[in-house]
Protein backbone atom coordinates (compact mmCIF):
# COMPACT_ATOMS: atom_id res chain seq x y z
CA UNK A 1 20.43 26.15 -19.37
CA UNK A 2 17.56 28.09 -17.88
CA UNK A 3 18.80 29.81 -15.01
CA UNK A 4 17.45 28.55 -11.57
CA UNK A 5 15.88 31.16 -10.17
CA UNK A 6 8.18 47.97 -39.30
CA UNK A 7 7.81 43.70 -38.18
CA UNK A 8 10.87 42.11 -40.56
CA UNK A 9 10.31 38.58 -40.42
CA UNK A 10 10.15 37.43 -44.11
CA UNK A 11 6.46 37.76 -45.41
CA UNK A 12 6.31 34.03 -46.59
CA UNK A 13 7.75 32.61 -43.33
CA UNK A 14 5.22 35.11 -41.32
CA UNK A 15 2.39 34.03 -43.89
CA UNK A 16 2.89 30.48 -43.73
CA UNK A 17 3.09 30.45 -40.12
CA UNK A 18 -0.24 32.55 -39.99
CA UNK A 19 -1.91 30.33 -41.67
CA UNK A 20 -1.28 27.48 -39.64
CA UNK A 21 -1.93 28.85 -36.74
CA UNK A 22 -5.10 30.00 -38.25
CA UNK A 23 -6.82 27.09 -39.29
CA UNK A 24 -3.77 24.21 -38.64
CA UNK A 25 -4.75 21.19 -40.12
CA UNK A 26 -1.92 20.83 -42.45
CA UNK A 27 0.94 18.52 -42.83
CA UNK A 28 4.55 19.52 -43.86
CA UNK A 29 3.41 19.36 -47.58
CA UNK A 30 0.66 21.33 -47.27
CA UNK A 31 -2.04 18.63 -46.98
CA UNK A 32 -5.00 18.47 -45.22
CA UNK A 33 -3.83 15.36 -42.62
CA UNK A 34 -7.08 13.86 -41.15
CA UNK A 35 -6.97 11.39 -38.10
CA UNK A 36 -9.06 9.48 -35.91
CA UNK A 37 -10.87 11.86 -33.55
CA UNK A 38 -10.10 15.26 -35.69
CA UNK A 39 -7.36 16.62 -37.54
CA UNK A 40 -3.73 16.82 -37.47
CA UNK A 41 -1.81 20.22 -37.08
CA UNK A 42 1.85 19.93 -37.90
CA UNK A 43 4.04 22.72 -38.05
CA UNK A 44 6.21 23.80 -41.01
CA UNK A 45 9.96 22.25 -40.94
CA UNK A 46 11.13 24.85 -42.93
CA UNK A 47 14.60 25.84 -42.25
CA UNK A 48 15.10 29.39 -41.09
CA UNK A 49 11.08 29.50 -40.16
CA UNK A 50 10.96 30.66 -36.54
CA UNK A 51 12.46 33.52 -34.18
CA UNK A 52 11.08 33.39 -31.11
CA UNK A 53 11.27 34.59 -27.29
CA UNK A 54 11.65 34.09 -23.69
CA UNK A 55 10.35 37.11 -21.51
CA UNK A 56 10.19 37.58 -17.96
CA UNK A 57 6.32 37.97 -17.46
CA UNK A 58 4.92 35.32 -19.50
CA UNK A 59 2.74 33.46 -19.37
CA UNK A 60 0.83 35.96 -17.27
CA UNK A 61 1.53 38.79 -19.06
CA UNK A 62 1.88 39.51 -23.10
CA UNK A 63 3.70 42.69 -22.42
CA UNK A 64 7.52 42.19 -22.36
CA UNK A 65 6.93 39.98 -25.77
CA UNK A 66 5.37 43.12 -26.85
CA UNK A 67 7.95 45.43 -25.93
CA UNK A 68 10.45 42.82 -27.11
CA UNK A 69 8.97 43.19 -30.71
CA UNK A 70 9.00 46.92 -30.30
CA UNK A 71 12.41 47.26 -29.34
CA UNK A 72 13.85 45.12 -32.48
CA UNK A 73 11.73 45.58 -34.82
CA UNK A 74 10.62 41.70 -34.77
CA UNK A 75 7.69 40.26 -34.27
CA UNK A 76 8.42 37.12 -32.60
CA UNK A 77 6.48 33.22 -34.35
CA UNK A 78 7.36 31.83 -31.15
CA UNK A 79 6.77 32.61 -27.54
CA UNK A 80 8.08 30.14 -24.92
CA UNK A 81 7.17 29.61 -21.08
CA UNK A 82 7.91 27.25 -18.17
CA UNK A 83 5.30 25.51 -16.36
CA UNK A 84 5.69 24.20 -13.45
CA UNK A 85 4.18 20.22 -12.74
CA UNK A 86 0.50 20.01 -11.97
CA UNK A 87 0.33 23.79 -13.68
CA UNK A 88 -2.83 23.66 -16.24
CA UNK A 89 -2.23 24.68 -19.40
CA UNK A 90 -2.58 28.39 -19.81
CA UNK A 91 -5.00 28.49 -23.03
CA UNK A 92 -5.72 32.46 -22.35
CA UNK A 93 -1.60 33.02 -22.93
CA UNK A 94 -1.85 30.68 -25.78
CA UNK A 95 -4.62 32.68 -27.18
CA UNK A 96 -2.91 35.78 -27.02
CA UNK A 97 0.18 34.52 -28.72
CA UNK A 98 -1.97 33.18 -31.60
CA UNK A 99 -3.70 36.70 -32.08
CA UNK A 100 -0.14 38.46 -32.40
CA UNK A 101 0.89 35.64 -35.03
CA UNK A 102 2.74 33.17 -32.54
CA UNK A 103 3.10 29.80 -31.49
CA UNK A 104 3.15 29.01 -27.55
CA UNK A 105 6.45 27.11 -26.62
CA UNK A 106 5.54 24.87 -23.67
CA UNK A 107 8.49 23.38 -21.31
CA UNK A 108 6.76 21.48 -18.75
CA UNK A 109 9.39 21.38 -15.46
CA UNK A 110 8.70 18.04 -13.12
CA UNK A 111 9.58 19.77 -10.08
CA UNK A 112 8.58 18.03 -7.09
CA UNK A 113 7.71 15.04 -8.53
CA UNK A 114 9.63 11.39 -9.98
CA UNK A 115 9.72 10.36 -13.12
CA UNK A 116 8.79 6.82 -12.01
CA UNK A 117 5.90 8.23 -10.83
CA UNK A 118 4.93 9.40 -13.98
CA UNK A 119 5.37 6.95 -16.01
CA UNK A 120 3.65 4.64 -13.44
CA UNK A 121 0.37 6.45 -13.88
CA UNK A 122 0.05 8.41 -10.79
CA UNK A 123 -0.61 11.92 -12.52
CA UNK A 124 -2.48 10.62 -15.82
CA UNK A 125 -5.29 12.46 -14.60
CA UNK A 126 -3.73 15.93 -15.19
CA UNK A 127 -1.90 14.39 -17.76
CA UNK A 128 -5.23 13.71 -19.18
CA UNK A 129 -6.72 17.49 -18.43
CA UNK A 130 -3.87 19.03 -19.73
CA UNK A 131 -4.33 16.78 -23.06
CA UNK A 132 -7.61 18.26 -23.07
CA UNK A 133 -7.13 21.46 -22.63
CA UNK A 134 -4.57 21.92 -25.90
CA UNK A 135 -7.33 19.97 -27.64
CA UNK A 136 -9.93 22.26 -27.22
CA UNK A 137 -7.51 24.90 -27.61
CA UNK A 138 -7.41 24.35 -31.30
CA UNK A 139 -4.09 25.78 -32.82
CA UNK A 140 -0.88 24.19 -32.81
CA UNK A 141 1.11 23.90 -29.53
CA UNK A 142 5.20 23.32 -29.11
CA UNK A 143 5.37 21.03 -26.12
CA UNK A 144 8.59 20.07 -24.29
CA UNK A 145 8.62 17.98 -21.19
CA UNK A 146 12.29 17.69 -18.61
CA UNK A 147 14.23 19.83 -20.90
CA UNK A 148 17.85 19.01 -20.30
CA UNK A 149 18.05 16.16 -18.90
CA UNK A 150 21.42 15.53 -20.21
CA UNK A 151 22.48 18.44 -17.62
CA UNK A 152 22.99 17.64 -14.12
CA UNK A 153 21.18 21.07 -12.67
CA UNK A 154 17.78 19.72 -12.59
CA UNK A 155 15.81 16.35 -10.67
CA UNK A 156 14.77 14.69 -13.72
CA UNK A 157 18.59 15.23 -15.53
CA UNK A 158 21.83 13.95 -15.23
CA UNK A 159 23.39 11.92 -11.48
CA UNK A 160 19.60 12.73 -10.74
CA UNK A 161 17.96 10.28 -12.61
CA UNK A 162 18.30 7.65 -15.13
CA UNK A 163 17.81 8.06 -18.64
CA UNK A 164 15.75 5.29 -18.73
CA UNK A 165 13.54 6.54 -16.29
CA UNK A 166 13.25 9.76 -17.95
CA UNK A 167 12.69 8.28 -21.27
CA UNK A 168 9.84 5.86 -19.87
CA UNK A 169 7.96 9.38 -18.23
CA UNK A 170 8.24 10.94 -21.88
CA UNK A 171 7.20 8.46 -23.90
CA UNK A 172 4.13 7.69 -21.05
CA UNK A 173 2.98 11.32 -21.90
CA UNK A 174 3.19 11.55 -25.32
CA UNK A 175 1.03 8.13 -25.33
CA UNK A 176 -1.41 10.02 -22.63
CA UNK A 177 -2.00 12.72 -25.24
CA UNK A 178 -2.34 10.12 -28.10
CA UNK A 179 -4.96 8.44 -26.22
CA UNK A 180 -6.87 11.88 -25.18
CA UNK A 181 -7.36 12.12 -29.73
CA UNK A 182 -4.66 15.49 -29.48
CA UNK A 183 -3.16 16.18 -32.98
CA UNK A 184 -2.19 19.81 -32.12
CA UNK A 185 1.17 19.18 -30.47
CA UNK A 186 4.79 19.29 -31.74
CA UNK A 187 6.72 17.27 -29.23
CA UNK A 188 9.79 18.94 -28.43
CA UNK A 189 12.88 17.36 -26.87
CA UNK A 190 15.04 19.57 -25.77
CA UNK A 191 19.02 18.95 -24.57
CA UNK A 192 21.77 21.01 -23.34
CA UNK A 193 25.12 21.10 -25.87
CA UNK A 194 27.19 18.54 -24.44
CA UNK A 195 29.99 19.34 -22.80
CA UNK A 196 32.30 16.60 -21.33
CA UNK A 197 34.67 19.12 -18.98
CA UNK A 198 30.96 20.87 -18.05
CA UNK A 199 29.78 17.01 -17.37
CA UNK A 200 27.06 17.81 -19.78
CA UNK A 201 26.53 14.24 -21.19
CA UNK A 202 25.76 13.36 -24.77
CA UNK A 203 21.98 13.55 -25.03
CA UNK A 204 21.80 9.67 -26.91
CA UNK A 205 20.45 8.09 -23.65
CA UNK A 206 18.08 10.15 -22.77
CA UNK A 207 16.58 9.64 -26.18
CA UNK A 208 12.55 8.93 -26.38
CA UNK A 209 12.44 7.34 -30.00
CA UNK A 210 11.36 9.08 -32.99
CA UNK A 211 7.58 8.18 -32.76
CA UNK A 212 7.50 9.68 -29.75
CA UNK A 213 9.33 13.11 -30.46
CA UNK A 214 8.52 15.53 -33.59
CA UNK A 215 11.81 18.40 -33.15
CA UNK A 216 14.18 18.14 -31.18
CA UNK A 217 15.43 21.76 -29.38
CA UNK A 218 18.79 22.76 -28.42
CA UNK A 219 20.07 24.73 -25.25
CA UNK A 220 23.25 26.61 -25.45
CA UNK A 221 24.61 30.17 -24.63
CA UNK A 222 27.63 31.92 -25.64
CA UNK A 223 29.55 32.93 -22.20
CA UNK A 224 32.93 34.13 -23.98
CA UNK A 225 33.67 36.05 -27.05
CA UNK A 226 35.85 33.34 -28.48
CA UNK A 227 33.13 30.83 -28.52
CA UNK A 228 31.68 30.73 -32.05
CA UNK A 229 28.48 28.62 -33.72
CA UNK A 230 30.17 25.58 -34.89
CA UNK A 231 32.15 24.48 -31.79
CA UNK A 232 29.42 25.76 -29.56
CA UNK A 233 26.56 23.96 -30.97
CA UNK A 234 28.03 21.88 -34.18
CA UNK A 235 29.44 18.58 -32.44
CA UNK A 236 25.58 18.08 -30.30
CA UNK A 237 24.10 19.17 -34.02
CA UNK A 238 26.19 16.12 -35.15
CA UNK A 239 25.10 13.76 -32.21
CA UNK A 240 21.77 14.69 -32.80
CA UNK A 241 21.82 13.92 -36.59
CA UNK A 242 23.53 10.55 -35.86
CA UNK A 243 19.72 9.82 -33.87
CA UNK A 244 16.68 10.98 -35.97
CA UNK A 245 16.57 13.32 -38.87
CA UNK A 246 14.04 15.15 -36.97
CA UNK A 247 14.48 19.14 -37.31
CA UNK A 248 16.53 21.24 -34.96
CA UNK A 249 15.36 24.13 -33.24
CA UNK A 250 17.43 26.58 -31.23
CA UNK A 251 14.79 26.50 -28.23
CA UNK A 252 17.13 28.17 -25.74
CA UNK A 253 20.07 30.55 -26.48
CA UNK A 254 21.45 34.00 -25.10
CA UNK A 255 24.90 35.50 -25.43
CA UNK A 256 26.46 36.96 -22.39
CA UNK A 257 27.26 40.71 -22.44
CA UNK A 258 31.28 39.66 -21.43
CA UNK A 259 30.46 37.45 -25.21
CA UNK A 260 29.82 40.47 -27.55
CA UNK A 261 26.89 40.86 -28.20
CA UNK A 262 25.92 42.08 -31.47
CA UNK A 263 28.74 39.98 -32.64
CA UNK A 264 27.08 36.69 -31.04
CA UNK A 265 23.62 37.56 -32.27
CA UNK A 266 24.93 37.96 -36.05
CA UNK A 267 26.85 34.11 -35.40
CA UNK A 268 23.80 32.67 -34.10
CA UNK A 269 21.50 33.80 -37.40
CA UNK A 270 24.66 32.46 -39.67
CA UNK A 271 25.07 29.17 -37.76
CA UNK A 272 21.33 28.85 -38.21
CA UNK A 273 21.68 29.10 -41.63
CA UNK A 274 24.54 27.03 -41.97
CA UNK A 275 22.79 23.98 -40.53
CA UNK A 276 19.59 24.26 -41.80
CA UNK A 277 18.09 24.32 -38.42
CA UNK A 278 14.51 25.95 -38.18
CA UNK A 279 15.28 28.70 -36.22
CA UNK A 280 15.63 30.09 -32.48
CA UNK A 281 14.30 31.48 -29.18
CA UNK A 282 16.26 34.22 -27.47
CA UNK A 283 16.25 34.11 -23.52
CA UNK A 284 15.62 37.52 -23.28
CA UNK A 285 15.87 37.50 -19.54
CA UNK A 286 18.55 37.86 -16.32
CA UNK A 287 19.94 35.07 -14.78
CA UNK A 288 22.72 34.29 -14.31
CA UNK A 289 24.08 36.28 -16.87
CA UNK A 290 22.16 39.58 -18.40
CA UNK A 291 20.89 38.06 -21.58
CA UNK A 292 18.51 40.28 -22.76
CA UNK A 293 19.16 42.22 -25.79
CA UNK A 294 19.29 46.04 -24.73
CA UNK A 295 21.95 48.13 -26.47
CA UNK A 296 21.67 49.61 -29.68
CA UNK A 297 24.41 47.85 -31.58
CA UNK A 298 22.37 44.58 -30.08
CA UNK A 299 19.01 45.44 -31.45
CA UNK A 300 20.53 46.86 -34.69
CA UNK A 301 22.53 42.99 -35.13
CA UNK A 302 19.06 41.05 -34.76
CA UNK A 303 17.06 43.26 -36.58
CA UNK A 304 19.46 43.11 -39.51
CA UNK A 305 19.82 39.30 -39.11
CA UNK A 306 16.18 39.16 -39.06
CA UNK A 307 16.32 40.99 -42.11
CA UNK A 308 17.87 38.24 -44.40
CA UNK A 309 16.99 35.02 -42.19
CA UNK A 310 14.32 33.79 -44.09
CA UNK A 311 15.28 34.91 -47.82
CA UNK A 312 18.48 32.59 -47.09
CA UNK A 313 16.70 29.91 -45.88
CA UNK A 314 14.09 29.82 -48.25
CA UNK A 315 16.86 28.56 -50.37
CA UNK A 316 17.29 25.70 -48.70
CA UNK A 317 14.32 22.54 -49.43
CA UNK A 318 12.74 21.51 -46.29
CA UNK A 319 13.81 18.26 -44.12
């Protein structure tokens, strides 16, 4: 949950991503993928692919991802940001993460607004500019839309609103950017582990459909040493798998400094591995905990994680 208010990445994984981002166009095999009204730019599902970043600053600022990179040693393939409803999208941010070898991350937040309302029609035409703004943009874009709706903190989530509401706004949007001709986006849905004590629901409900949705992200933070990978995120993992085969990605995850750090940061790279999931962005932020990684045991764990991420999971075939 989002509180309320030498680079060591493998060479190949760094190389393939480059080249994506480069000149897209690609599907997982490799392909050129041509489509109606241009071409298509699909992301890699390769297992172990992405470590990326949530900093204070961004989008308006490329500095703390910067200083992020500098501090562990990592350059970041993802860089993730929260915009607000009726926000355009930020193409000079997006630019900036694609010349320092990164994807944008893109949760769009329906503050202030219903998800009847969207799926009625009533904002299609920012729906529409925003469609066309990614377009012309030209490199791939992660896009996530009401992320954790299966959490009761936000409007559009849980004794808020109904799944079926939320899944009717979702699936109106992705069909809003199908009409605009965009083949640049990877359609994120992102969901909070479940948690029944928490009232964190299972996420099945609030599910879009597979044609609508290309990964599907997953929000969880360790808050106590004891908690470990596999209870923490393994029973949503298996909820998830029981829905689509779509890839998992981490898109939201932190350890408290109560947790352990360095010990948290070197279970989160293993579970990673362990699942086959494609990787994951570190909320490297204060909220309502201090999640930013700081300390030197802390930056020595990811850096040596990052270190042997990728080999690992270059074992492992793609989904």
């Amino acid at each position: 949950m989002r509180p309320i208010r030498i680079v060591i990445i493998a060479a190949a994984a760094v190389v393939a991503l480059a080249s994506i981002v480069a000149i897209g166009r690609h599907d997982s095999s490799g392909a050129p993928s041509a489509g109606a009204g241009g071409a298509t730019f699909t992301l890699p599902h390769v297992p172990g692919s992405y470590l990326g970043v949530y900093r204070t600053g961004v989008p308006h600022s490329y500095a703390g991802v910067a200083a992020f990179a500098t501090a562990t040693g990592v350059r970041p393939n993802v860089v993730s940001y929260y915009s607000s409803w009726l926000e355009p999208f930020r193409a000079g941010f997006a630019t900036t993460a694609t010349r320092h070898g990164a994807v944008p991350l893109v949760q769009i937040e329906p503050f202030g607004v219903t998800l009847d309302a969207i799926a009625a029609g009533s904002y299609d035409r920012y729906l529409t500019a925003y469609a066309s703004a990614v377009r012309a943009y030209g490199h791939p874009v992660i896009l996530g839309f009401g992320h954790e709706p299966n959490g009761y903190w936000y409007p559009w989530g849980y004794r808020h609103a109904s799944p079926a509401a939320f899944v009717a706004a979702w699936r109106h949007i992705v069909t809003v950017f199908r009409a605009a001709k965009v083949r640049n986006v990877t359609w994120l849905w992102t969901i909070n582990v479940s948690s029944e004590r928490g009232a964190i629901r299972p996420p099945g409900p609030w599910w879009p459909g597979s044609s609508y949705v290309t990964w599907v992200g997953l929000d969880g933070y360790y808050l106590k040493s004891s908690w470990t990978f596999a209870p923490l995120f393994g029973p949503t993992i298996k909820v998830v798998h029981a829905l689509t085969s779509d890839p998992i990605l981490i898109s939201e995850t932190g350890a408290a400094p109560a947790a352990g750090k360095p010990a948290k940061i070197s279970d989160l790279f293993a579970g990673v591995r362990a699942y086959g999931l494609l990787g994951f962005v570190w909320f490297d932020s204060i909220g309502l905990k201090d999640w930013r990684i700081t300390d030197p045991a802390a930056l020595a764990a990811y850096h040596r994680g990052a270190s042997t991420y990728n080999a690992s999971s270059r074992e492992r075939p793609a989904p």
